[in-house]
C-alpha atoms as a PDB file:
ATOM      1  CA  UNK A   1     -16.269 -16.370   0.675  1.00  0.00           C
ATOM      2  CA  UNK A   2     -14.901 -17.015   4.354  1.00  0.00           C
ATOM      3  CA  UNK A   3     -11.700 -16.123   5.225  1.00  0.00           C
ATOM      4  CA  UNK A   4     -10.319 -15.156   2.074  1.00  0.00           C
ATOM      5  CA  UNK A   5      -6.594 -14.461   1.102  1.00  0.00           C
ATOM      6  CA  UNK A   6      -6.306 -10.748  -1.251  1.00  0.00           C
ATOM      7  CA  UNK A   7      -3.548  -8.988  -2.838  1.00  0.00           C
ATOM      8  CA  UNK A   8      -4.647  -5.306  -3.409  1.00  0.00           C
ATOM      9  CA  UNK A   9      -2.524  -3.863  -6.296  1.00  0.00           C
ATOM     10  CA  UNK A  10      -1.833  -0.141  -6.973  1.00  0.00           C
ATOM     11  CA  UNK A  11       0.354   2.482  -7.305  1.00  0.00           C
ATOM     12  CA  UNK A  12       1.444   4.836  -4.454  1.00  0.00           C
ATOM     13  CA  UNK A  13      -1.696   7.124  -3.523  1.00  0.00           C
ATOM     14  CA  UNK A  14      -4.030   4.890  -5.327  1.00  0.00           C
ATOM     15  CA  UNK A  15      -6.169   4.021  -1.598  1.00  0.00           C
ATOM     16  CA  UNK A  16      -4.545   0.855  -1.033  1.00  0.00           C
ATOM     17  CA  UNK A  17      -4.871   1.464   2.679  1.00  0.00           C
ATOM     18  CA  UNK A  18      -8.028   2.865   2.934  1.00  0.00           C
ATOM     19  CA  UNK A  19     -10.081   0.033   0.482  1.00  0.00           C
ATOM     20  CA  UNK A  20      -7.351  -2.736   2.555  1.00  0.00           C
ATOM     21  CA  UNK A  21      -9.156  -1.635   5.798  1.00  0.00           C
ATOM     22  CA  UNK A  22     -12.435  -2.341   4.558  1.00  0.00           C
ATOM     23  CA  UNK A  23     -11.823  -5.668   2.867  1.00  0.00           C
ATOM     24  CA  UNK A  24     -10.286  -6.398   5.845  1.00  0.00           C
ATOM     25  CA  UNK A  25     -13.470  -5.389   8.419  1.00  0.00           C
ATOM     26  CA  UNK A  26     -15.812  -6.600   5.788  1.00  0.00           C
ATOM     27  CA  UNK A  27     -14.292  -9.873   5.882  1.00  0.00           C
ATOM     28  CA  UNK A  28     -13.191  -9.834   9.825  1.00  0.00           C
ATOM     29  CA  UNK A  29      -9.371 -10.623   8.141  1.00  0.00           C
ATOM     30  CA  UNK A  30      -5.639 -10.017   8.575  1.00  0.00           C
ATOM     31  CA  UNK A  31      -4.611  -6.522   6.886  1.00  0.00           C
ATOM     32  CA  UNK A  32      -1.176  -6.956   6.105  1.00  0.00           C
ATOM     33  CA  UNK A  33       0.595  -3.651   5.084  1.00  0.00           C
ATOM     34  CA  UNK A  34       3.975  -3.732   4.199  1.00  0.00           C
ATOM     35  CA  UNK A  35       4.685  -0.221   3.994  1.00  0.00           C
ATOM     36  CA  UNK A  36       3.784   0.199   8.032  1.00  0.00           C
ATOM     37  CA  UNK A  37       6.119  -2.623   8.573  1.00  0.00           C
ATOM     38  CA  UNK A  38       9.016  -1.296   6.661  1.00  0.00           C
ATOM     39  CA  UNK A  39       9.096   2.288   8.589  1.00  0.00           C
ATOM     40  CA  UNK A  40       8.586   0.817  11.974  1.00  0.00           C
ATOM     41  CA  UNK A  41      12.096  -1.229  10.886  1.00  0.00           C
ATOM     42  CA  UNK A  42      12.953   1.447   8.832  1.00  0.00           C
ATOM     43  CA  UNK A  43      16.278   1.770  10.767  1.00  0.00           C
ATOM     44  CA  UNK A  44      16.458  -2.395  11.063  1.00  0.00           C
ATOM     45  CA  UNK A  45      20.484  -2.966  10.102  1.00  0.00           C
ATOM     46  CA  UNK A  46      20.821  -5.637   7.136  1.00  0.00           C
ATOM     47  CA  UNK A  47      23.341  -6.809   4.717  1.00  0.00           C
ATOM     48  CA  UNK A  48      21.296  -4.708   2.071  1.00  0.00           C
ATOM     49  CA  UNK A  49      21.388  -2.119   4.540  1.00  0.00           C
ATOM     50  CA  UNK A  50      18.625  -0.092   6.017  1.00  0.00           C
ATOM     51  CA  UNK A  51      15.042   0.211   4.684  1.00  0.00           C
ATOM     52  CA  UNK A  52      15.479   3.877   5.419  1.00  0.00           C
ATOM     53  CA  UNK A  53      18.509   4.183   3.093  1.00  0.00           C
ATOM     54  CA  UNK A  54      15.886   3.030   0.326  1.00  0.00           C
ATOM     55  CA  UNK A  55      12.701   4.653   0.906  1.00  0.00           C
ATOM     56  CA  UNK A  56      13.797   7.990   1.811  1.00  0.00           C
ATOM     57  CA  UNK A  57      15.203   7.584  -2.222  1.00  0.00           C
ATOM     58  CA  UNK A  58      11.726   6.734  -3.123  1.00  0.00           C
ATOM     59  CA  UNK A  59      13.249   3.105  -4.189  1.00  0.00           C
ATOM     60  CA  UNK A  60      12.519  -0.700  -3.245  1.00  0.00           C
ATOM     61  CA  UNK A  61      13.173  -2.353  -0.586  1.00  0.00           C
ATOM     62  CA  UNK A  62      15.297  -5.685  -1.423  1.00  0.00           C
ATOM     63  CA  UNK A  63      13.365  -8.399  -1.993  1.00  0.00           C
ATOM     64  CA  UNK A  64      14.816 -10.393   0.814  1.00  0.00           C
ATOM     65  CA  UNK A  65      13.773  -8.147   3.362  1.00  0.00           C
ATOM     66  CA  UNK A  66       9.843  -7.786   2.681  1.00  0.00           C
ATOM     67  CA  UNK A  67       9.644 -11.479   1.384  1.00  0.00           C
ATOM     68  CA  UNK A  68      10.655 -12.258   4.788  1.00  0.00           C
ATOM     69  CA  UNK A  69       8.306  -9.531   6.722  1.00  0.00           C
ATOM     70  CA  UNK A  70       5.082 -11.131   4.927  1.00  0.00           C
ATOM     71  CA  UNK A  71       5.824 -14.737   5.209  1.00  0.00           C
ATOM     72  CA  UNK A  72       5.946 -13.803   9.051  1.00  0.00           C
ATOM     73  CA  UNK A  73       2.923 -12.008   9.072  1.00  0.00           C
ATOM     74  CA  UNK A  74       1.073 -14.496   6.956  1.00  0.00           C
ATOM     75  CA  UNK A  75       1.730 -17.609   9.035  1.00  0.00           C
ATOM     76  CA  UNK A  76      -0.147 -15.560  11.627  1.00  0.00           C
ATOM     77  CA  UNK A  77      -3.311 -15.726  10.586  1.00  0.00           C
ATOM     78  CA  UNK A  78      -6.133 -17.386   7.819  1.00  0.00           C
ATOM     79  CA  UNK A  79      -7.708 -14.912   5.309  1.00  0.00           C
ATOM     80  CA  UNK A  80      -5.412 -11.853   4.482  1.00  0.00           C
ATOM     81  CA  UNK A  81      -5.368  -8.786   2.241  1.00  0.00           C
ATOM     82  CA  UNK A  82      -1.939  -7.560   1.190  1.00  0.00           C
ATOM     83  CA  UNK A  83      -1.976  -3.841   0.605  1.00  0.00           C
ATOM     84  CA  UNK A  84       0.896  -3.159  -1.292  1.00  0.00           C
ATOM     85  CA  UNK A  85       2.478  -6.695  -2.253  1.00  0.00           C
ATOM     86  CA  UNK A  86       3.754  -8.386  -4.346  1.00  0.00           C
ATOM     87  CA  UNK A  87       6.012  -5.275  -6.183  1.00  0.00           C
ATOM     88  CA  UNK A  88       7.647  -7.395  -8.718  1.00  0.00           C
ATOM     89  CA  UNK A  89       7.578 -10.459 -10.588  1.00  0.00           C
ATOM     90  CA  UNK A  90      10.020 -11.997  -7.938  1.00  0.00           C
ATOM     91  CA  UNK A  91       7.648 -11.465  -5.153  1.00  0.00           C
ATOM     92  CA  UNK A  92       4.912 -12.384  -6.598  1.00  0.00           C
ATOM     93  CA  UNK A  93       6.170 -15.731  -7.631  1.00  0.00           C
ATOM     94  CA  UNK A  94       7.304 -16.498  -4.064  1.00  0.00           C
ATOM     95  CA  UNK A  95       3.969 -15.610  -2.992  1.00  0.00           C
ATOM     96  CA  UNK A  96       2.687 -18.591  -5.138  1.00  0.00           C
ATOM     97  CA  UNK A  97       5.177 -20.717  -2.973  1.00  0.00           C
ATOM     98  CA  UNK A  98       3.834 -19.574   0.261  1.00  0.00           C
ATOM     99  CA  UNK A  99       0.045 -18.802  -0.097  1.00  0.00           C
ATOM    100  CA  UNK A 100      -3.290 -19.980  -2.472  1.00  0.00           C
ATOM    101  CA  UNK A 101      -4.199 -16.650  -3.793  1.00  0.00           C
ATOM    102  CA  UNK A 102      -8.214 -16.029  -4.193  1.00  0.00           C
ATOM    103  CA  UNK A 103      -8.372 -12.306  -5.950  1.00  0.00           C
ATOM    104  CA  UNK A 104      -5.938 -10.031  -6.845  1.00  0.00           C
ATOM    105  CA  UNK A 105      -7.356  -6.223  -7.384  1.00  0.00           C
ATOM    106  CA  UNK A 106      -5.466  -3.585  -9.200  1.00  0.00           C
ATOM    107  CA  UNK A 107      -6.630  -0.334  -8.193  1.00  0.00           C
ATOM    108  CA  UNK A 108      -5.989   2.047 -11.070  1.00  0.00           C
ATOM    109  CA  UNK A 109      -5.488   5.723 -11.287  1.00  0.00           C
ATOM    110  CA  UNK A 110      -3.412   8.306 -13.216  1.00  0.00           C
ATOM    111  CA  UNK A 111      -0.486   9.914 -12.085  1.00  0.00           C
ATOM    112  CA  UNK A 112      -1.976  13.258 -11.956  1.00  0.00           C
ATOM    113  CA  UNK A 113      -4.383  12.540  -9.491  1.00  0.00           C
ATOM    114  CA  UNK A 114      -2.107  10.432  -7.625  1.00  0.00           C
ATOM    115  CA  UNK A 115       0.766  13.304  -6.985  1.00  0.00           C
ATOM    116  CA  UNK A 116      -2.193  16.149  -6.268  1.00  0.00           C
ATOM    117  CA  UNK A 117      -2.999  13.042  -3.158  1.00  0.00           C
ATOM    118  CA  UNK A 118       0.059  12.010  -2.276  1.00  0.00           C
ATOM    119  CA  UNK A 119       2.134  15.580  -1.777  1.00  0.00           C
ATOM    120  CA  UNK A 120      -0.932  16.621   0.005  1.00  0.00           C
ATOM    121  CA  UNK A 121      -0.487  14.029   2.704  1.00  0.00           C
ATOM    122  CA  UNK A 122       0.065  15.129   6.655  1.00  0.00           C
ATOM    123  CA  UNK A 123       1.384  12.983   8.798  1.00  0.00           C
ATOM    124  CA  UNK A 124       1.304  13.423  13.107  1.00  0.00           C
ATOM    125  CA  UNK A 125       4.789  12.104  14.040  1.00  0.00           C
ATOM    126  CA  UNK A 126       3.333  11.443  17.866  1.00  0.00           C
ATOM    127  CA  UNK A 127       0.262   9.157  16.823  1.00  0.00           C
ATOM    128  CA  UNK A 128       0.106   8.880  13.246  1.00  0.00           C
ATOM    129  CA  UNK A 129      -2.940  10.401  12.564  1.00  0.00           C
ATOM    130  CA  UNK A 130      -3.064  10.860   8.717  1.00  0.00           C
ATOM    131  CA  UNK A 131      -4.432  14.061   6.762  1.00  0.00           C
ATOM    132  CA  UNK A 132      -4.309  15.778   3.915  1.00  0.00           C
ATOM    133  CA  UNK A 133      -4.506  19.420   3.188  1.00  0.00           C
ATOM    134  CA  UNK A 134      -6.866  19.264   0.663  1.00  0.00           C
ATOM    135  CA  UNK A 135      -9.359  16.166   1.157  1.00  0.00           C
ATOM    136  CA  UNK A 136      -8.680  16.096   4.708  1.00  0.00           C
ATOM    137  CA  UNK A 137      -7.452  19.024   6.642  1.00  0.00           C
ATOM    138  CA  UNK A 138      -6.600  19.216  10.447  1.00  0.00           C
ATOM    139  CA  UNK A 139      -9.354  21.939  12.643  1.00  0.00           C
ATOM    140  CA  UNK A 140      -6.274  23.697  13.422  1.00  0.00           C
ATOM    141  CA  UNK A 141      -3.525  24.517  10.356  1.00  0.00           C
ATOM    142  CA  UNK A 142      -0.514  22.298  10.919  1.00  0.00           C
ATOM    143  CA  UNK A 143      -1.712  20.735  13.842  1.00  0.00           C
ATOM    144  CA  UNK A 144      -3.057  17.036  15.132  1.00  0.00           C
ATOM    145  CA  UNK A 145      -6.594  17.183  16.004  1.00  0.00           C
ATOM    146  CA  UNK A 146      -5.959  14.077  18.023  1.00  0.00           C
ATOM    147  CA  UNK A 147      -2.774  15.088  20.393  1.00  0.00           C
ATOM    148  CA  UNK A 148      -2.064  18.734  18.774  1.00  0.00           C
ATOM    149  CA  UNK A 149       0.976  17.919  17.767  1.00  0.00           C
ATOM    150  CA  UNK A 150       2.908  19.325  14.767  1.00  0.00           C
ATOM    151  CA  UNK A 151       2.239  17.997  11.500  1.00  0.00           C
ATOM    152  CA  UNK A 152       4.897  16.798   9.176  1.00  0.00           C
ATOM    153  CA  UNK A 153       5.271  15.853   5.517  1.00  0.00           C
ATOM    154  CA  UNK A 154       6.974  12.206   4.905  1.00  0.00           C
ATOM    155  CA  UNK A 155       9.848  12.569   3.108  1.00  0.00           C
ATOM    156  CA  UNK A 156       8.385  10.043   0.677  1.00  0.00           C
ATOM    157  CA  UNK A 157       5.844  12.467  -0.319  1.00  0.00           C
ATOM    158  CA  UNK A 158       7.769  15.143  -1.463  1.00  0.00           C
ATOM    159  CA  UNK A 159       6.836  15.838  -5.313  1.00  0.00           C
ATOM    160  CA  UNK A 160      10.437  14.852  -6.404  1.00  0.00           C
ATOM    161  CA  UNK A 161      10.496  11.858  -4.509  1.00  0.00           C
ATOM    162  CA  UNK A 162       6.557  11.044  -5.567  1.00  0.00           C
ATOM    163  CA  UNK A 163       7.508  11.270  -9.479  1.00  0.00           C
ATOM    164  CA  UNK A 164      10.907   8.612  -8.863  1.00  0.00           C
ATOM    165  CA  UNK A 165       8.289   6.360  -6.535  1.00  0.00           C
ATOM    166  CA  UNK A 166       5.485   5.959  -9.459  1.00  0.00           C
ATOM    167  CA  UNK A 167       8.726   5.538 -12.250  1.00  0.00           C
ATOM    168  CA  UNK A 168       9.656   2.712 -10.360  1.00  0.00           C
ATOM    169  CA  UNK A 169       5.936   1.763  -9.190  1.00  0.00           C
ATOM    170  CA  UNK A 170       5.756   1.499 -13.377  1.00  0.00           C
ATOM    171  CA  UNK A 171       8.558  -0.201 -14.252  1.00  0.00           C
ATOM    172  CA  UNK A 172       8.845  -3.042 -11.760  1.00  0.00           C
ATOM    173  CA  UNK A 173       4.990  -3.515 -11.064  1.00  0.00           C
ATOM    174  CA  UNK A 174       3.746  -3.999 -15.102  1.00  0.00           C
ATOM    175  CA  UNK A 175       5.378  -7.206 -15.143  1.00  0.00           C
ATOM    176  CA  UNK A 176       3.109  -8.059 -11.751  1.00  0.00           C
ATOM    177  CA  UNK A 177       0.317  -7.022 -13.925  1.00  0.00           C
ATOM    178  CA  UNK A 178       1.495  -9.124 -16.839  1.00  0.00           C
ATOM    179  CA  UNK A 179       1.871 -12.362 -14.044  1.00  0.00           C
ATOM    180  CA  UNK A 180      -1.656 -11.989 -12.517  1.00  0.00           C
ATOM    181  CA  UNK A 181      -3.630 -10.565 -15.755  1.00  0.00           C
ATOM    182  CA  UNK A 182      -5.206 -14.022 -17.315  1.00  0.00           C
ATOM    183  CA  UNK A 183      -5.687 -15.722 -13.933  1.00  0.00           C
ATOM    184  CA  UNK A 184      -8.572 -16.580 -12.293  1.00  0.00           C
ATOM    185  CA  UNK A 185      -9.835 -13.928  -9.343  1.00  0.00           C
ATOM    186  CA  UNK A 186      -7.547 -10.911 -11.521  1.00  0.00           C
ATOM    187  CA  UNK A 187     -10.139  -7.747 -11.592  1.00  0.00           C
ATOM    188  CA  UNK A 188      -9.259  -4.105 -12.537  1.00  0.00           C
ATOM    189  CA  UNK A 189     -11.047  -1.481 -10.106  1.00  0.00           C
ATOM    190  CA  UNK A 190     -11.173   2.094 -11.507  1.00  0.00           C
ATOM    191  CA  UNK A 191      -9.519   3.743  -7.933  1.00  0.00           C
ATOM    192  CA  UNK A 192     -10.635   7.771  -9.637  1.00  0.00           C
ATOM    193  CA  UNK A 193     -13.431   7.950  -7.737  1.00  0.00           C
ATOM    194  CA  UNK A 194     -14.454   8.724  -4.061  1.00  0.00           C
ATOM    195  CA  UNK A 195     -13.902   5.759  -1.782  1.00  0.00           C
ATOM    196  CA  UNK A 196     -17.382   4.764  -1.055  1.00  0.00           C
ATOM    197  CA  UNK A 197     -17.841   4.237  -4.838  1.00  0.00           C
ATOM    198  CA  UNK A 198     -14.145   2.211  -4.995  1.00  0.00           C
ATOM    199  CA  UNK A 199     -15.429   0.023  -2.091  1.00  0.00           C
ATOM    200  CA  UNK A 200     -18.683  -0.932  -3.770  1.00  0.00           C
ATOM    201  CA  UNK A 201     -17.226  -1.606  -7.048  1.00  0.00           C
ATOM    202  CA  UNK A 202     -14.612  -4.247  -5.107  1.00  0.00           C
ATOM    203  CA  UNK A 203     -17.586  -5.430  -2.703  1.00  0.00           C
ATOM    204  CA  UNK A 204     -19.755  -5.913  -6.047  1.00  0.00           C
ATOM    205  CA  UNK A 205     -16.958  -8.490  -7.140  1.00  0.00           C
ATOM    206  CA  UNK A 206     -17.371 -10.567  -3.989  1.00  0.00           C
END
């Protein structure tokens, strides 16, 4: 398949980023992450208001304002993954309006295994070197291996915030699920397991 277009699907902590990267090498294609876009705008002043004013809450972004980040970034390029989009049943139907979707991949895991990853995460406010405390700790406690730098925890993974993220993750996303379930290209990817073992279960459907 040559320059396909993907929509990964899956809660917050579920590896989105890290299976989006390898679609997107292993396919030499566009990898189209919403979430970076919204905090690099995060402060971006709309009639909705700020994207910070809803992620630091853990809540969605209007639809207005990441419908109109991913057209952009679509019209870019050919063959795409989106890690992270379409979050509703809204989105996803303007996606239909603006793109020929080949797959969509859900990447499924439980919430216990998703707060243990996500309230583990490190971030390096300098050069956003990413780590976790657990699965992926720095050489030196608290500090970036790359520029040494203090570590920080994203407000966004806090536990309290994590638990109102995957509430709304579940209430807005099942009818996504629901939209993209009996189409053609719709697989379900058990996203438990170590990465190398996610990424050959999604290559094997390729």
């Amino acid at each position: 398949m040559k320059s396909p277009k993907i929509v990964l699907l899956g809660p917050p902590g579920a590896g989105k980023g890290t299976q989006g990267s390898l679609i997107s090498g292993y396919f030499e294609i566009a990898h189209i992450t919403t979430g970076n876009a919204l905090r690099i705008n995060r402060d971006l002043k709309t009639e909705y208001g700020t994207p910070r004013s809803y992620m630091d809450r853990g809540e969605l972004v209007p639809d207005s304002i990441v419908n109109e980040i991913v057209e952009v970034e679509i019209k870019k390029v050919g063959g795409f993954v989106l890690d992270g989009y379409p979050r509703n049943k809204e989105q996803a139907e303007y996606l239909s309006t603006i793109a020929e979707i080949d797959k969509v991949i859900y990447l499924h895991v439980a919430n216990e295994e998703l707060i243990k990853r996500l309230s583990g995460r490190r971030v390096c406010p300098s050069c956003s070197e990413n780590y976790h405390i657990e699965f992926r700790p720095p050489v030196r406690n608290g500090k970036c291996d790359s520029c040494g730098d203090k570590l920080i925890q994203r407000s966004d993974d806090e536990k309290d915030t994590i638990l109102n993220r995957l509430r709304v993750f579940s209430e807005y996303t099942k009818p996504v699920l629901e939209y993209y379930n009996n189409r053609e290209g719709f697989t379900k990817v058990e996203g438990r397991d170590n990465p190398e073992d996610v990424w050959e279960s999604i290559r094997n459907i390729f």
